[in-house]
PDB file of N, CA and C in Angstrom:
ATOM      1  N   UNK A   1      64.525  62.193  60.973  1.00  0.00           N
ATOM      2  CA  UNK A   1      64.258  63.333  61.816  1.00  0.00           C
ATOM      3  C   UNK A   1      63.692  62.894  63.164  1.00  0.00           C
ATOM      4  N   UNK A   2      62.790  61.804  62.873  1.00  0.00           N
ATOM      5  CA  UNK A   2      62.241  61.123  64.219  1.00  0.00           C
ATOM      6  C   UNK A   2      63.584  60.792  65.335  1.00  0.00           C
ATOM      7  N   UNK A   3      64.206  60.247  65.373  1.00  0.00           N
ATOM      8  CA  UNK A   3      65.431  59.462  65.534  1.00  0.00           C
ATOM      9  C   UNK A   3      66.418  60.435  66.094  1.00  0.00           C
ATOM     10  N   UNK A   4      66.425  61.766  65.863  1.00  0.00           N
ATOM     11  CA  UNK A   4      66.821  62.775  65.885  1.00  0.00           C
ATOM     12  C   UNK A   4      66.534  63.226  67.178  1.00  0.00           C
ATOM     13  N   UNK A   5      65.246  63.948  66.650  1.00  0.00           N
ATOM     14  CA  UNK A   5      64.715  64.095  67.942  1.00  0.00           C
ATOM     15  C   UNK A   5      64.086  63.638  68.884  1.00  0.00           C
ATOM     16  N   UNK A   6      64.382  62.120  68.945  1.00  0.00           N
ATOM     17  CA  UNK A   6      64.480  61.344  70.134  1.00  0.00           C
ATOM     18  C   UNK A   6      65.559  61.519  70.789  1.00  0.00           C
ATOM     19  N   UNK A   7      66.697  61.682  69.937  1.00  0.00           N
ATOM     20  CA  UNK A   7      67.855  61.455  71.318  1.00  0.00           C
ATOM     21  C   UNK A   7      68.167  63.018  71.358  1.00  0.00           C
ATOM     22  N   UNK A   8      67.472  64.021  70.908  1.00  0.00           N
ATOM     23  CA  UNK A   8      67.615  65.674  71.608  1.00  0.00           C
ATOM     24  C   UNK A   8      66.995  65.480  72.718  1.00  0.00           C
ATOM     25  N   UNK A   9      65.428  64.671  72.570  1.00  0.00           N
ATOM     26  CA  UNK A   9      64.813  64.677  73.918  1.00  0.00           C
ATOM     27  C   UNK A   9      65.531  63.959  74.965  1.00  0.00           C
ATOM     28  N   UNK A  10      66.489  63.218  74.716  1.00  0.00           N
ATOM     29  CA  UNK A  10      67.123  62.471  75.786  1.00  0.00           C
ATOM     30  C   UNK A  10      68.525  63.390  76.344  1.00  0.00           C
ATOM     31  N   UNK A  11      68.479  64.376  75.475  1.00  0.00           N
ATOM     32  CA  UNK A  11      70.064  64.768  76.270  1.00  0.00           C
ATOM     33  C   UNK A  11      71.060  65.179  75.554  1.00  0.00           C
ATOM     34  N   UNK A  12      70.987  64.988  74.282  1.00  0.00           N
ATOM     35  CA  UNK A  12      71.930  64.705  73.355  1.00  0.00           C
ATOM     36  C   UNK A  12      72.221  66.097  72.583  1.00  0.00           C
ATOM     37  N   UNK A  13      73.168  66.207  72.342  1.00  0.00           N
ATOM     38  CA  UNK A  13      73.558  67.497  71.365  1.00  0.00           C
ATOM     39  C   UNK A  13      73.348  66.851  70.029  1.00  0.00           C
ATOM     40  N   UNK A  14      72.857  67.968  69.550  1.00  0.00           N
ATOM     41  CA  UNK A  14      72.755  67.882  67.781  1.00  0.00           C
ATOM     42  C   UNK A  14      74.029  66.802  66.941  1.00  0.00           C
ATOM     43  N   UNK A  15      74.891  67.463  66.995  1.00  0.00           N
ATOM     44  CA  UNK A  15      76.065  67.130  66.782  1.00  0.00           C
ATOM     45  C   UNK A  15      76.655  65.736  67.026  1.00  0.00           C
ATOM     46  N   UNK A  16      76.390  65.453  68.448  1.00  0.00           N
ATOM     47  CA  UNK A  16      77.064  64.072  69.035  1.00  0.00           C
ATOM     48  C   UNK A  16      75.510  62.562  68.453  1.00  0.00           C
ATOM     49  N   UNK A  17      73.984  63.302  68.602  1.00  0.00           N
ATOM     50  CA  UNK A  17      73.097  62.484  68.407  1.00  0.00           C
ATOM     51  C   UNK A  17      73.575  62.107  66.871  1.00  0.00           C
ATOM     52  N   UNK A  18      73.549  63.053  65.668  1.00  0.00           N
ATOM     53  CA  UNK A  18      73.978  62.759  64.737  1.00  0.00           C
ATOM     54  C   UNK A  18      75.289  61.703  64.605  1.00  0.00           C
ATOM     55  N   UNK A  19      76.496  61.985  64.745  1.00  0.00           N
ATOM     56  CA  UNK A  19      77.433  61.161  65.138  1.00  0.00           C
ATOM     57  C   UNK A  19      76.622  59.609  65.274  1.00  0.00           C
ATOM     58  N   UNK A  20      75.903  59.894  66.527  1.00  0.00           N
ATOM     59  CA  UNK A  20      75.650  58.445  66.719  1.00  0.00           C
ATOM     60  C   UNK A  20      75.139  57.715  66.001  1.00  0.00           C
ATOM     61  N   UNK A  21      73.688  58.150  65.122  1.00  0.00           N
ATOM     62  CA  UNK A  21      73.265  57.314  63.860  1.00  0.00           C
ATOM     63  C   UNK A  21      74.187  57.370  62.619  1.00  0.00           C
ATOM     64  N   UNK A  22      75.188  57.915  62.564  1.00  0.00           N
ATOM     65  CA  UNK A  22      76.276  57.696  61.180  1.00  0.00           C
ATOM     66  C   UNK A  22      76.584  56.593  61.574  1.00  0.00           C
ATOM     67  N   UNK A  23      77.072  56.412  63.204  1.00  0.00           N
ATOM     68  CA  UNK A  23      77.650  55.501  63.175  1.00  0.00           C
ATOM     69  C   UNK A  23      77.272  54.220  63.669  1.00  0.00           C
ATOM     70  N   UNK A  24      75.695  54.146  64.061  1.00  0.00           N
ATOM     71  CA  UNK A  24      75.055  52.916  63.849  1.00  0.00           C
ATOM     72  C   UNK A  24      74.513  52.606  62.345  1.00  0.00           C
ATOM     73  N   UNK A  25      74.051  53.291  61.251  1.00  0.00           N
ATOM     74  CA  UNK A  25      74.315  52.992  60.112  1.00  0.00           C
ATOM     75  C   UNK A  25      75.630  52.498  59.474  1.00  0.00           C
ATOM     76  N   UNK A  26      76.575  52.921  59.714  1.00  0.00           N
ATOM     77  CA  UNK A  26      77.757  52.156  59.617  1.00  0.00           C
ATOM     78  C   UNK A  26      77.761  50.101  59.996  1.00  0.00           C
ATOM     79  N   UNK A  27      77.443  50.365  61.580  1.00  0.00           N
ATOM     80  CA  UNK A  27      77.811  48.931  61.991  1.00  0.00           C
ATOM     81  C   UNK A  27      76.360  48.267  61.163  1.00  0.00           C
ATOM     82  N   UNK A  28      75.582  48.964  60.673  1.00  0.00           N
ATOM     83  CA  UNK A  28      74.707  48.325  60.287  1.00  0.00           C
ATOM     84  C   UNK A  28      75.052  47.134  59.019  1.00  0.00           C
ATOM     85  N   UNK A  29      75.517  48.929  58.206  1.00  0.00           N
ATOM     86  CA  UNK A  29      75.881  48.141  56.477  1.00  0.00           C
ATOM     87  C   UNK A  29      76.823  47.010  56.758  1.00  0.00           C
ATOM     88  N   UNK A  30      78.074  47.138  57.813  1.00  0.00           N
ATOM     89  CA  UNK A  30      79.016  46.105  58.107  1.00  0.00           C
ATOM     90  C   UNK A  30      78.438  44.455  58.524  1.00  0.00           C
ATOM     91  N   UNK A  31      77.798  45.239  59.143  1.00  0.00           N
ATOM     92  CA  UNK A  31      76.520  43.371  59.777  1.00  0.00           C
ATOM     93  C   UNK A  31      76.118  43.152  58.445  1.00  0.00           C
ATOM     94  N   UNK A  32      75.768  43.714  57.242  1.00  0.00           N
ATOM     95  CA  UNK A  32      74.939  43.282  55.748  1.00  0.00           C
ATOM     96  C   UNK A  32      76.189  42.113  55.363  1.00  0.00           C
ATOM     97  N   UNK A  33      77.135  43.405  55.788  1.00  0.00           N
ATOM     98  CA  UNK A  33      78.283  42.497  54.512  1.00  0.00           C
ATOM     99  C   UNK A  33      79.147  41.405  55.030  1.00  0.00           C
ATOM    100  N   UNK A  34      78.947  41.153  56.388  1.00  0.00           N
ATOM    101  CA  UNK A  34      79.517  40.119  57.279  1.00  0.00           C
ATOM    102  C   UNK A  34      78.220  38.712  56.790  1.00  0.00           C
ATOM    103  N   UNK A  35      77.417  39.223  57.138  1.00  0.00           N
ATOM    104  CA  UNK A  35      76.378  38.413  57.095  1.00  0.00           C
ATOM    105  C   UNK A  35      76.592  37.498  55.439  1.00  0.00           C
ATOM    106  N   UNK A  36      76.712  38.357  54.610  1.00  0.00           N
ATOM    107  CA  UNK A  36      76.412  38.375  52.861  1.00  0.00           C
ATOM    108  C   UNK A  36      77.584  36.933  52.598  1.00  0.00           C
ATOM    109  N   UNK A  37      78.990  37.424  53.345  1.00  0.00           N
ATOM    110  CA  UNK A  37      80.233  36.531  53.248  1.00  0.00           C
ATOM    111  C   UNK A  37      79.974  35.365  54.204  1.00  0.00           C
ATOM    112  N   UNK A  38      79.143  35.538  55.251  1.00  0.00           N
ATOM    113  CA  UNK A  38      78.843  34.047  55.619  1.00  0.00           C
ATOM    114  C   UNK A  38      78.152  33.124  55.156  1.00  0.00           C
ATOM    115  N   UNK A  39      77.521  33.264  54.108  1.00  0.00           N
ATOM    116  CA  UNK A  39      76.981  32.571  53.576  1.00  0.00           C
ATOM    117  C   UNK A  39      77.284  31.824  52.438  1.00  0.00           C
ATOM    118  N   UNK A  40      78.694  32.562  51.972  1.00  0.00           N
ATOM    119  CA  UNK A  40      80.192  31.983  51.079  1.00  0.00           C
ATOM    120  C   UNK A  40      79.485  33.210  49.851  1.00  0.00           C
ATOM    121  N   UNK A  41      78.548  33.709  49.754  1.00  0.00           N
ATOM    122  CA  UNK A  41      78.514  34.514  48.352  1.00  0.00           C
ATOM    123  C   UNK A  41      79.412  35.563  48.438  1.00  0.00           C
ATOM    124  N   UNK A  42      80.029  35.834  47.321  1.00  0.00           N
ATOM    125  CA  UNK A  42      81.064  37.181  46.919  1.00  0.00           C
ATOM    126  C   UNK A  42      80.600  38.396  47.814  1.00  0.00           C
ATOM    127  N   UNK A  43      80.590  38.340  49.353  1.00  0.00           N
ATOM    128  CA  UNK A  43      80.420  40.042  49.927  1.00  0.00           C
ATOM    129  C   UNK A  43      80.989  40.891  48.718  1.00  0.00           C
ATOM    130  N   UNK A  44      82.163  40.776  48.518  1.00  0.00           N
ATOM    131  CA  UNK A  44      82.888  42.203  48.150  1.00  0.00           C
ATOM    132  C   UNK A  44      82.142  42.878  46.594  1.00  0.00           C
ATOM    133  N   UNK A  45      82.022  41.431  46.084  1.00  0.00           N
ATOM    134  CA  UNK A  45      80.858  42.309  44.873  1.00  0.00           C
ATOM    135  C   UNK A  45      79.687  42.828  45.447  1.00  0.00           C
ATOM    136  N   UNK A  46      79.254  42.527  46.469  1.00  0.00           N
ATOM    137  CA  UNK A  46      77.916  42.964  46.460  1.00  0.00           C
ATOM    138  C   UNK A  46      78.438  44.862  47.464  1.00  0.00           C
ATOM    139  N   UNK A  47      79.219  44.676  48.051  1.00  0.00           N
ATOM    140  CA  UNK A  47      79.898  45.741  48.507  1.00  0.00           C
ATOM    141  C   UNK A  47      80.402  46.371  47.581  1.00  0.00           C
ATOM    142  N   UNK A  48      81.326  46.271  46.516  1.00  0.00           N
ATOM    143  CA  UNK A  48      81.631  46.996  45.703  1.00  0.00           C
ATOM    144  C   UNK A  48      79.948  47.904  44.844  1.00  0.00           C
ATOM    145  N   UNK A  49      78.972  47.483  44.388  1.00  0.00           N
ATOM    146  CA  UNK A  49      77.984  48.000  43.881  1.00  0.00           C
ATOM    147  C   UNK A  49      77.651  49.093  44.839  1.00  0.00           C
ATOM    148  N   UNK A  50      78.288  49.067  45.923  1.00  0.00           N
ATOM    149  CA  UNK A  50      77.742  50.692  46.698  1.00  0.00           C
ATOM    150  C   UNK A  50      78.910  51.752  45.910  1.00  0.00           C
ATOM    151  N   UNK A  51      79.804  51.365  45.361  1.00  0.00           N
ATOM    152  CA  UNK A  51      81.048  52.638  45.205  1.00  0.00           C
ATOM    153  C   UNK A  51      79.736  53.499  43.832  1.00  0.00           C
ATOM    154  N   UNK A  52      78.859  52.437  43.129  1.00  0.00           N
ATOM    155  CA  UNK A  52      78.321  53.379  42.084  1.00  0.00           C
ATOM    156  C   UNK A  52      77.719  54.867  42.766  1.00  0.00           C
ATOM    157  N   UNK A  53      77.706  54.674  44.129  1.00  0.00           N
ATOM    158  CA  UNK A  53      76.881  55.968  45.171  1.00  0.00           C
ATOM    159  C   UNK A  53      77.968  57.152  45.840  1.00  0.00           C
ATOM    160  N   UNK A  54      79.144  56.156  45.467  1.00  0.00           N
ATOM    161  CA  UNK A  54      80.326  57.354  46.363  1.00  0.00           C
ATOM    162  C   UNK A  54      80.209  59.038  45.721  1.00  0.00           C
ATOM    163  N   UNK A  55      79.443  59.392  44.687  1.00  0.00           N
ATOM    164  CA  UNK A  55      80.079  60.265  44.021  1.00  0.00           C
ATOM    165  C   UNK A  55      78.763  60.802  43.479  1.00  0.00           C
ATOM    166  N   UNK A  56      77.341  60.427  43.726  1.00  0.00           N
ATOM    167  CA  UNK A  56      76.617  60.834  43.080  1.00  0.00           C
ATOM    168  C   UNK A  56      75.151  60.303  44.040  1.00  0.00           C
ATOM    169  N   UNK A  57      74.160  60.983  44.487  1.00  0.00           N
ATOM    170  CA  UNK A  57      72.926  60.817  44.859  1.00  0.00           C
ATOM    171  C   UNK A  57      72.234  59.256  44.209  1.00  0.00           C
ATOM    172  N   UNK A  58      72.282  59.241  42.748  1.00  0.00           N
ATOM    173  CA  UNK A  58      71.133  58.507  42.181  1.00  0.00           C
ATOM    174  C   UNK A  58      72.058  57.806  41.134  1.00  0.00           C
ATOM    175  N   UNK A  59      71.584  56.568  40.712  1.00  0.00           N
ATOM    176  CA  UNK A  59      72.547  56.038  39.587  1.00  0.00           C
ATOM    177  C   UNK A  59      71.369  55.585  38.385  1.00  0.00           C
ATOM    178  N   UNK A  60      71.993  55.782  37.374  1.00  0.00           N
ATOM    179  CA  UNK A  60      70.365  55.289  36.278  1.00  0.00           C
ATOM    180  C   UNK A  60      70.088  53.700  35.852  1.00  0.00           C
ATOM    181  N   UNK A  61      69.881  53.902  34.685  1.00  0.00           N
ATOM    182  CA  UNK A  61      69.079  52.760  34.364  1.00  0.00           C
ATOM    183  C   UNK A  61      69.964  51.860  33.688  1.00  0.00           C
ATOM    184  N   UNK A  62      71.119  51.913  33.041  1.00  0.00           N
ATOM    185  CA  UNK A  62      72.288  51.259  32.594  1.00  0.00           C
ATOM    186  C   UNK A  62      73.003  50.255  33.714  1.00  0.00           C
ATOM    187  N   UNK A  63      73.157  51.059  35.003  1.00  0.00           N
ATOM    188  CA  UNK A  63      73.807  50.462  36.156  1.00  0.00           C
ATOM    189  C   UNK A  63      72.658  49.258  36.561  1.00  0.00           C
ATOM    190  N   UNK A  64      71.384  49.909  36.752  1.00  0.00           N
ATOM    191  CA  UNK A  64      70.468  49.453  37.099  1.00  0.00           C
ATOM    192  C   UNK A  64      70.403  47.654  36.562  1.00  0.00           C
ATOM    193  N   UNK A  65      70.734  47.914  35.388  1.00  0.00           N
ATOM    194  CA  UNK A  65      70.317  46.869  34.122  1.00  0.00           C
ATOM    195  C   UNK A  65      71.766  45.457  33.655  1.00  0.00           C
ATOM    196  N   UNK A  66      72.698  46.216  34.396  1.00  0.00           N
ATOM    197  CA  UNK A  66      73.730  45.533  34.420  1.00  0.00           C
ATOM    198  C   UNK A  66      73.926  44.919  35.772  1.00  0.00           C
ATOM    199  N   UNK A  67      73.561  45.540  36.872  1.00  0.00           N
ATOM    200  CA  UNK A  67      73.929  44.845  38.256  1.00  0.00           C
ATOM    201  C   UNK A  67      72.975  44.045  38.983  1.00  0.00           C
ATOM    202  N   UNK A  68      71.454  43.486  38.325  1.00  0.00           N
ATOM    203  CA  UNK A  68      70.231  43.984  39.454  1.00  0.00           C
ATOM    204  C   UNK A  68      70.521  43.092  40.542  1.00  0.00           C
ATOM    205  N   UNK A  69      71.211  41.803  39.752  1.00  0.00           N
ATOM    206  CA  UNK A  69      70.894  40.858  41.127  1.00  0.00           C
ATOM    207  C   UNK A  69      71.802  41.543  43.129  1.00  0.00           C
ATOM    208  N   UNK A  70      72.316  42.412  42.542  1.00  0.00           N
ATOM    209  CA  UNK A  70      73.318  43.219  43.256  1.00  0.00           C
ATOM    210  C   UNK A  70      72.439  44.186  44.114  1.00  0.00           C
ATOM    211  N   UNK A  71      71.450  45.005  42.801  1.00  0.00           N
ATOM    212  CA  UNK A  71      70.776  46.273  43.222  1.00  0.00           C
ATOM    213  C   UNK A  71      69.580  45.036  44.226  1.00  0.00           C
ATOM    214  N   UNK A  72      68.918  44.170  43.776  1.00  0.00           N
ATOM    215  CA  UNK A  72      67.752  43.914  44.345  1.00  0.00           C
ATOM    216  C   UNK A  72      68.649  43.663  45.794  1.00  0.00           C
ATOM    217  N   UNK A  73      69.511  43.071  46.108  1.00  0.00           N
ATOM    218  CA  UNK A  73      70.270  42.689  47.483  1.00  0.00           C
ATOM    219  C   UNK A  73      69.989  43.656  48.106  1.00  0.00           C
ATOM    220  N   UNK A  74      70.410  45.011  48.136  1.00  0.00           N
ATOM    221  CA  UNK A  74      70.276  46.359  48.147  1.00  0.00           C
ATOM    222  C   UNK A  74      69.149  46.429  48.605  1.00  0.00           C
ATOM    223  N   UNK A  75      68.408  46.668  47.901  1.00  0.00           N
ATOM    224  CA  UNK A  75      67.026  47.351  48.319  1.00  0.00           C
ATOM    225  C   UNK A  75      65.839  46.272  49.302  1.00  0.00           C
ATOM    226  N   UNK A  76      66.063  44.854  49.108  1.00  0.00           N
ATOM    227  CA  UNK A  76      65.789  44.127  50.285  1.00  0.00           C
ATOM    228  C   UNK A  76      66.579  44.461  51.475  1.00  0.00           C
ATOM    229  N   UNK A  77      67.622  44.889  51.560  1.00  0.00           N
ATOM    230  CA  UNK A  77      68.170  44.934  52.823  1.00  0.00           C
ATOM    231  C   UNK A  77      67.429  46.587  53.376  1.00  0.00           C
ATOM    232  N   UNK A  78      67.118  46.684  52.578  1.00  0.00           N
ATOM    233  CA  UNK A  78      66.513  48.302  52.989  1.00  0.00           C
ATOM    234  C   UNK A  78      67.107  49.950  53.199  1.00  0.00           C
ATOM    235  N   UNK A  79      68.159  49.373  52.035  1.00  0.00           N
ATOM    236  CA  UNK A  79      69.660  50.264  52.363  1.00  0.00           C
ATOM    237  C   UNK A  79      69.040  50.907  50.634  1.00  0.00           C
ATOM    238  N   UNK A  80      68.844  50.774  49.844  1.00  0.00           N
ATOM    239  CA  UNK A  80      68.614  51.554  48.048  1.00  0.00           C
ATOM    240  C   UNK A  80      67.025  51.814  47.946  1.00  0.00           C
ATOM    241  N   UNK A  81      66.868  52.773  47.154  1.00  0.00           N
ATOM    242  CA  UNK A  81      65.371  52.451  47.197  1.00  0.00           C
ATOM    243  C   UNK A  81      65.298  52.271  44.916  1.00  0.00           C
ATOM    244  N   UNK A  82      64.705  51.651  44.555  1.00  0.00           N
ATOM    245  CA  UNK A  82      64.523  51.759  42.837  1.00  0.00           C
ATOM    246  C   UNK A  82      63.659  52.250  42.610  1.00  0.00           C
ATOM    247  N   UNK A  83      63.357  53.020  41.851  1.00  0.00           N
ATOM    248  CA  UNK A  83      62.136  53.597  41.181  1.00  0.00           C
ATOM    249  C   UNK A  83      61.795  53.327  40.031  1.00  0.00           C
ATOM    250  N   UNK A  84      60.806  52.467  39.725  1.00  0.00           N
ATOM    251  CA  UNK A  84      60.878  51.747  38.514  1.00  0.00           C
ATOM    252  C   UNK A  84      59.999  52.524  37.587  1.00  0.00           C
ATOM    253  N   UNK A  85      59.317  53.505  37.507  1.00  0.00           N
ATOM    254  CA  UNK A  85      58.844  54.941  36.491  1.00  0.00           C
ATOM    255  C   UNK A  85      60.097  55.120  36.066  1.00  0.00           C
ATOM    256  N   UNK A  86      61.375  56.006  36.784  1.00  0.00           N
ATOM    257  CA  UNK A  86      61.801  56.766  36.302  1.00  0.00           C
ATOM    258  C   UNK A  86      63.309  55.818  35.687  1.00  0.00           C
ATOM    259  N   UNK A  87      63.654  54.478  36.159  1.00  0.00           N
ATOM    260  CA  UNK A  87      64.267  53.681  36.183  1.00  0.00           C
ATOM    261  C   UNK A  87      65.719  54.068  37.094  1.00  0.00           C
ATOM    262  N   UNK A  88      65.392  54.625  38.131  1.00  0.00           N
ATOM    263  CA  UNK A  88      66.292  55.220  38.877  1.00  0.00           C
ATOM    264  C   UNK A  88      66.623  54.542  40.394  1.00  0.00           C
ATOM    265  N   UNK A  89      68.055  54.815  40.747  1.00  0.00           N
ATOM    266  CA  UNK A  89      68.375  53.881  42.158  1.00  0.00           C
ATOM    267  C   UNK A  89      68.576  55.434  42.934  1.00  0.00           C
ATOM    268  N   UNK A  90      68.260  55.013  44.233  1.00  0.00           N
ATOM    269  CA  UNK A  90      69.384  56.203  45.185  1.00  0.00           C
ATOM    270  C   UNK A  90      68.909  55.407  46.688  1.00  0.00           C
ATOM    271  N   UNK A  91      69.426  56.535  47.341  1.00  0.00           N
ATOM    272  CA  UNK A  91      69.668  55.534  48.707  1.00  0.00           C
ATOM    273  C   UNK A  91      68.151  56.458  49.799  1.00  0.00           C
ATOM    274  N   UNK A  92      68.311  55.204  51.075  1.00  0.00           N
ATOM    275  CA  UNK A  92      66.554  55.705  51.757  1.00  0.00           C
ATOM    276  C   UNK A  92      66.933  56.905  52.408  1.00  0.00           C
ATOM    277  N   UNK A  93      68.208  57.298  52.512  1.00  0.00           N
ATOM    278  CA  UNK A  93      68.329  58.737  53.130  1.00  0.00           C
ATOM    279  C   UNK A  93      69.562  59.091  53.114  1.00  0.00           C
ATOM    280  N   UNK A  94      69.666  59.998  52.888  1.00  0.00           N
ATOM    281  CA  UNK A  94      70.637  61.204  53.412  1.00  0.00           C
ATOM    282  C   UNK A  94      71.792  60.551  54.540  1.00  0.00           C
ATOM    283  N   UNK A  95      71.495  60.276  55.372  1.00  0.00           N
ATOM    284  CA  UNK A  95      71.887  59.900  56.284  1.00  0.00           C
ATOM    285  C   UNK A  95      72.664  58.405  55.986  1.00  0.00           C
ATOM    286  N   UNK A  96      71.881  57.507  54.913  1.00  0.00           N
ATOM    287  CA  UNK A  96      72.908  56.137  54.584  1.00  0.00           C
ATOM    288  C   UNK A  96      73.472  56.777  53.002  1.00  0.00           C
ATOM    289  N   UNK A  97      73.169  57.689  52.778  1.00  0.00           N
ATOM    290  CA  UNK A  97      74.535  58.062  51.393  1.00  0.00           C
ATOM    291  C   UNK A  97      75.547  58.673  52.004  1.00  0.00           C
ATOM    292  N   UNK A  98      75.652  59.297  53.450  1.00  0.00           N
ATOM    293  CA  UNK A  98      76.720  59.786  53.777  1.00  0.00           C
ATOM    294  C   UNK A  98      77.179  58.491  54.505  1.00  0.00           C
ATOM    295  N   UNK A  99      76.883  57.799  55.176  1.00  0.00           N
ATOM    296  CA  UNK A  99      77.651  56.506  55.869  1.00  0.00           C
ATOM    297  C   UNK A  99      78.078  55.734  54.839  1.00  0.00           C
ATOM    298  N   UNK A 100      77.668  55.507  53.915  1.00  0.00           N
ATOM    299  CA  UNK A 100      77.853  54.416  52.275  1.00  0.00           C
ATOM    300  C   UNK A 100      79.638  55.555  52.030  1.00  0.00           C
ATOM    301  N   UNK A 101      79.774  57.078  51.762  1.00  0.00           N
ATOM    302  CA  UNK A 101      80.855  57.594  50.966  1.00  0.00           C
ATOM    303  C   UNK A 101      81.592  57.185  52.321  1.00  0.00           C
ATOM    304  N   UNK A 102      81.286  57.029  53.291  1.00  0.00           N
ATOM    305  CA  UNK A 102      82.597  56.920  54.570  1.00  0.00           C
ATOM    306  C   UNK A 102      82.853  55.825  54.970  1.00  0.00           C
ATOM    307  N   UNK A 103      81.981  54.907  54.474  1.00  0.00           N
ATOM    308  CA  UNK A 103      82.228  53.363  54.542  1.00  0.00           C
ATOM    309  C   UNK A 103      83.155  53.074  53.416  1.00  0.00           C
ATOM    310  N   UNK A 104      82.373  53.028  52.260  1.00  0.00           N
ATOM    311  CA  UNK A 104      83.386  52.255  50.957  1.00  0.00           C
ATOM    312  C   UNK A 104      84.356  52.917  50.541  1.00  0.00           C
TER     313      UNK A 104
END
């Protein structure tokens, strides 16, 4: 919301400011996964573990328990958040679960 209404205060229509952070979240996740493959590890697995989000807010504790070295990548990069009470994944906003379904 901050982010938001920074660039209303600058000028920006609702509409087009939005636009713009979809689509710097975008080049963001892309720099993760450029970065991930330069380093020779499997990008695409670690990219594929976002499709568990295409279709659903939160993923449980099964996914959780089968992927972590995947999920922890994730949530260091600052893109998942885990909740380890409820044993639950979902993403830090609104804003990167809709760039994640239009990315992958």
């Amino acid at each position: 919301m901050i982010k938001l209404f920074e660039r209303k205060k600058r000028g920006e229509e609702e509409r087009e400011a939005l636009s713009g952070m979809l689509k710097d979240e975008k080049a963001r996740l892309e720099w993760i996964r450029l970065k991930k493959l330069r380093k020779k590890e499997d990008g695409k697995e670690i990219w594929r573990f976002l499709l568990n989000f295409k279709d659903g807010w939160e993923i449980g504790k099964s996914i959780v328990e089968e992927d972590f070295d995947k999920l922890l990548f994730w949530v260091e990069e600052n893109v998942l958040f885990y909740n380890p009470v409820e044993g639950t994944v979902r993403h830090q906003s609104r804003l990167l679960w809709h760039t994640i379904r239009k990315v992958v």
